[in-house]
C-alpha atoms as a PDB file:
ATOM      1  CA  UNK A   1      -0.224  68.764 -30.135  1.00  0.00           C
ATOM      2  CA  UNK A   2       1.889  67.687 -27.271  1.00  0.00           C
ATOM      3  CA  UNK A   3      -0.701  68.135 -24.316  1.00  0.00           C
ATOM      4  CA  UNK A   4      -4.353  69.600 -24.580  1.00  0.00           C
ATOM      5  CA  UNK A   5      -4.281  73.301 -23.363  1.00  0.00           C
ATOM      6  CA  UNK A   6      -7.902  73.195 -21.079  1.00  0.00           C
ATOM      7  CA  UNK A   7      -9.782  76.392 -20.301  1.00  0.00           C
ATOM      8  CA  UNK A   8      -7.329  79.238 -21.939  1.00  0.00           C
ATOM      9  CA  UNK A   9      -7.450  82.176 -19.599  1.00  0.00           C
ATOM     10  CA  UNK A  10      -5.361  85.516 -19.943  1.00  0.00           C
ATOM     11  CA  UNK A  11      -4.728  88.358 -17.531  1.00  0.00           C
ATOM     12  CA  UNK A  12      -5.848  92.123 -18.322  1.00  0.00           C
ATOM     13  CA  UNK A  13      -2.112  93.195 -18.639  1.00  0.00           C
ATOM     14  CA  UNK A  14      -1.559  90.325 -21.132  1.00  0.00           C
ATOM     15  CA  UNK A  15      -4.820  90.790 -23.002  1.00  0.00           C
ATOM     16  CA  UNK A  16      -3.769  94.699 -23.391  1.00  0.00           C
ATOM     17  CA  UNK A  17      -0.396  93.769 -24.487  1.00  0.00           C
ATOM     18  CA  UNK A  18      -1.495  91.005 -26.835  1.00  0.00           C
ATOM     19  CA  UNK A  19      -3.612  94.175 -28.293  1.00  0.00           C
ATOM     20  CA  UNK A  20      -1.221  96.742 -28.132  1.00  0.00           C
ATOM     21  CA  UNK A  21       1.543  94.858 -30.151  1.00  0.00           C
ATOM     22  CA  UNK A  22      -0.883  93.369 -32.413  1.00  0.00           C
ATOM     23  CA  UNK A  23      -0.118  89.627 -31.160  1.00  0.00           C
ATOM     24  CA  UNK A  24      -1.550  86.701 -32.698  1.00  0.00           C
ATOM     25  CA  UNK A  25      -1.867  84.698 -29.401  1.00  0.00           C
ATOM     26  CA  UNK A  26      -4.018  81.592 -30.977  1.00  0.00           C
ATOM     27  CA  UNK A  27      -0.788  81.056 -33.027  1.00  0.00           C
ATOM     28  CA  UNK A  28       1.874  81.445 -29.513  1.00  0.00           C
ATOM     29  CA  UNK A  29      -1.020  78.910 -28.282  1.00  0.00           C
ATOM     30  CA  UNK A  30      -0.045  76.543 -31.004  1.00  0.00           C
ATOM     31  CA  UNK A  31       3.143  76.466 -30.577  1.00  0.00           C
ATOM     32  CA  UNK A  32       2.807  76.140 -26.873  1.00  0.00           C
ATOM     33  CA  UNK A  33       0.921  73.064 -26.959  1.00  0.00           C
ATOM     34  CA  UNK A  34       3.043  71.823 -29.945  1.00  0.00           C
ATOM     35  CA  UNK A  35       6.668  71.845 -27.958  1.00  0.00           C
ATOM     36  CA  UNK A  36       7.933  75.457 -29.424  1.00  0.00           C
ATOM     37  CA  UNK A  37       8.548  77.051 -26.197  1.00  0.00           C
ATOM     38  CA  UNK A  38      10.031  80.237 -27.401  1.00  0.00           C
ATOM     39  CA  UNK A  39      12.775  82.376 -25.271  1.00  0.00           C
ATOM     40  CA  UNK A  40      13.562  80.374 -22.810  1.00  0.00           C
ATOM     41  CA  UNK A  41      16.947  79.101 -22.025  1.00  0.00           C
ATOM     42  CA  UNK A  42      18.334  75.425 -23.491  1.00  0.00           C
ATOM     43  CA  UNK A  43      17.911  73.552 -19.553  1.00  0.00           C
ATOM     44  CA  UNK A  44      14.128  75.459 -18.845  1.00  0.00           C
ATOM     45  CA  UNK A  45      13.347  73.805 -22.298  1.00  0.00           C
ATOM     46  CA  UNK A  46      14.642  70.281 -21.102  1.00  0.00           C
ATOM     47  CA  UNK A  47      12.441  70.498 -18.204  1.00  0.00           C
ATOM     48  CA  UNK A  48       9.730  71.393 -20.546  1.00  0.00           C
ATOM     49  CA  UNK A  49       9.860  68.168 -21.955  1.00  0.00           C
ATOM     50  CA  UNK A  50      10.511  66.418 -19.153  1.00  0.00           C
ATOM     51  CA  UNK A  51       7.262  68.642 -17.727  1.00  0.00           C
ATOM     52  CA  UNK A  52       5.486  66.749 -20.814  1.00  0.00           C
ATOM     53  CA  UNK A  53       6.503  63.778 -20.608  1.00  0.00           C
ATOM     54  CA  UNK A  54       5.477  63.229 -16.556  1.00  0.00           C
ATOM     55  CA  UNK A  55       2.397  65.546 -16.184  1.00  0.00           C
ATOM     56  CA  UNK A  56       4.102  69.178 -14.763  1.00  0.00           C
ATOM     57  CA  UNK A  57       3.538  72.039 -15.367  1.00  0.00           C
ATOM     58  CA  UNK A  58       4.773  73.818 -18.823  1.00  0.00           C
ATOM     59  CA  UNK A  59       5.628  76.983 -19.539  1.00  0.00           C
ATOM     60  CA  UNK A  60       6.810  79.337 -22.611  1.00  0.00           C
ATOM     61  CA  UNK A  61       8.200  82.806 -23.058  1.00  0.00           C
ATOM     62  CA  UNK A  62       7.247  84.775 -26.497  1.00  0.00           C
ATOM     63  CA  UNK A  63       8.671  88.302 -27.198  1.00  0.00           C
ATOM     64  CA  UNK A  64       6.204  90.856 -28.055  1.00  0.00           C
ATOM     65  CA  UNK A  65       7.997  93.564 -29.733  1.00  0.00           C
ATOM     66  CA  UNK A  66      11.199  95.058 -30.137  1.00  0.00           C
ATOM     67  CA  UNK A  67      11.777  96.515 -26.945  1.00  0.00           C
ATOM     68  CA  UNK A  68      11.646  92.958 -25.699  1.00  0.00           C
ATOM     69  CA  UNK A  69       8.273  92.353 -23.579  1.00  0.00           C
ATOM     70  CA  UNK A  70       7.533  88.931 -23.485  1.00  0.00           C
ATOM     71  CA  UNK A  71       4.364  87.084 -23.312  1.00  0.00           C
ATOM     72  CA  UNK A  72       4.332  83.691 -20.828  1.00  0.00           C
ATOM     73  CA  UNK A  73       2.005  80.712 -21.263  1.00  0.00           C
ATOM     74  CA  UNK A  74       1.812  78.442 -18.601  1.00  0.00           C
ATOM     75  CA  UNK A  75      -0.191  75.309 -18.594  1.00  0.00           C
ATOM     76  CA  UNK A  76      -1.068  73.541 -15.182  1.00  0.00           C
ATOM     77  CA  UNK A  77      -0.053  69.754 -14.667  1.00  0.00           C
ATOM     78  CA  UNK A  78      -3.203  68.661 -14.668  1.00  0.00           C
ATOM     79  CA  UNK A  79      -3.811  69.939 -17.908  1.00  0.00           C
ATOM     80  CA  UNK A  80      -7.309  71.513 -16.892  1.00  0.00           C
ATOM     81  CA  UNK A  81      -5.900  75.411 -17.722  1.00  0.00           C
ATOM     82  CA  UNK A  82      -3.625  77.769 -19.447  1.00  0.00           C
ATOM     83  CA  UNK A  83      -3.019  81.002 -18.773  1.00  0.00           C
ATOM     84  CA  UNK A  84      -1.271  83.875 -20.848  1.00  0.00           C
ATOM     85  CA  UNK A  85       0.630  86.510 -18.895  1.00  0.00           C
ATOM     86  CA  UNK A  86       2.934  89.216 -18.269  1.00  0.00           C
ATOM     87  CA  UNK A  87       6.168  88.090 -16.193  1.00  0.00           C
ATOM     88  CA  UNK A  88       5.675  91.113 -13.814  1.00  0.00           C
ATOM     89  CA  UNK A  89       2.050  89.298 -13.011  1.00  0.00           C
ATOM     90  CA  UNK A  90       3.753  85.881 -12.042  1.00  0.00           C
END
């Protein structure tokens, strides 16, 4: 694990869609935490590390089906929380 997640929160539009399309979202956790930031372009995932490395913020992008919804999982710079959402609830 790269950073520790803190209190994992989730909105009600994510939490239906992690339902809905039968998500595993412990596992898009994991590879949160452990540097596999998903679908996100090659410079969001430099500043990713970079995020790591000095204390920002982090976030990833999952797909959740076919249709291509994504899931995003943004933990704070202080490290206290993570949250899983929908993009439209950014």
């Amino acid at each position: 694990m790269l950073f520790k997640l803190g209190q994992v929160v989730a909105t009600p539009g994510a939490l239906r869609a992690i339902e809905e399309n039968n998500v595993d979202s412990w596992s898009l956790l994991q590879r949160h935490a452990n540097g596999d930031w998903g679908c996100v372009p090659e410079e969001d995932k430099l500043e990713n590390q970079l995020s790591v490395e000095n204390g920002y913020r982090v976030m990833s992008s999952y797909p959740l089906n076919e249709q291509g919804d994504k899931l995003w999982i943004i933990t704070e710079a202080d490290r206290s929380s993570t949250c899983l959402l929908l993009p439209e609830e950014y």
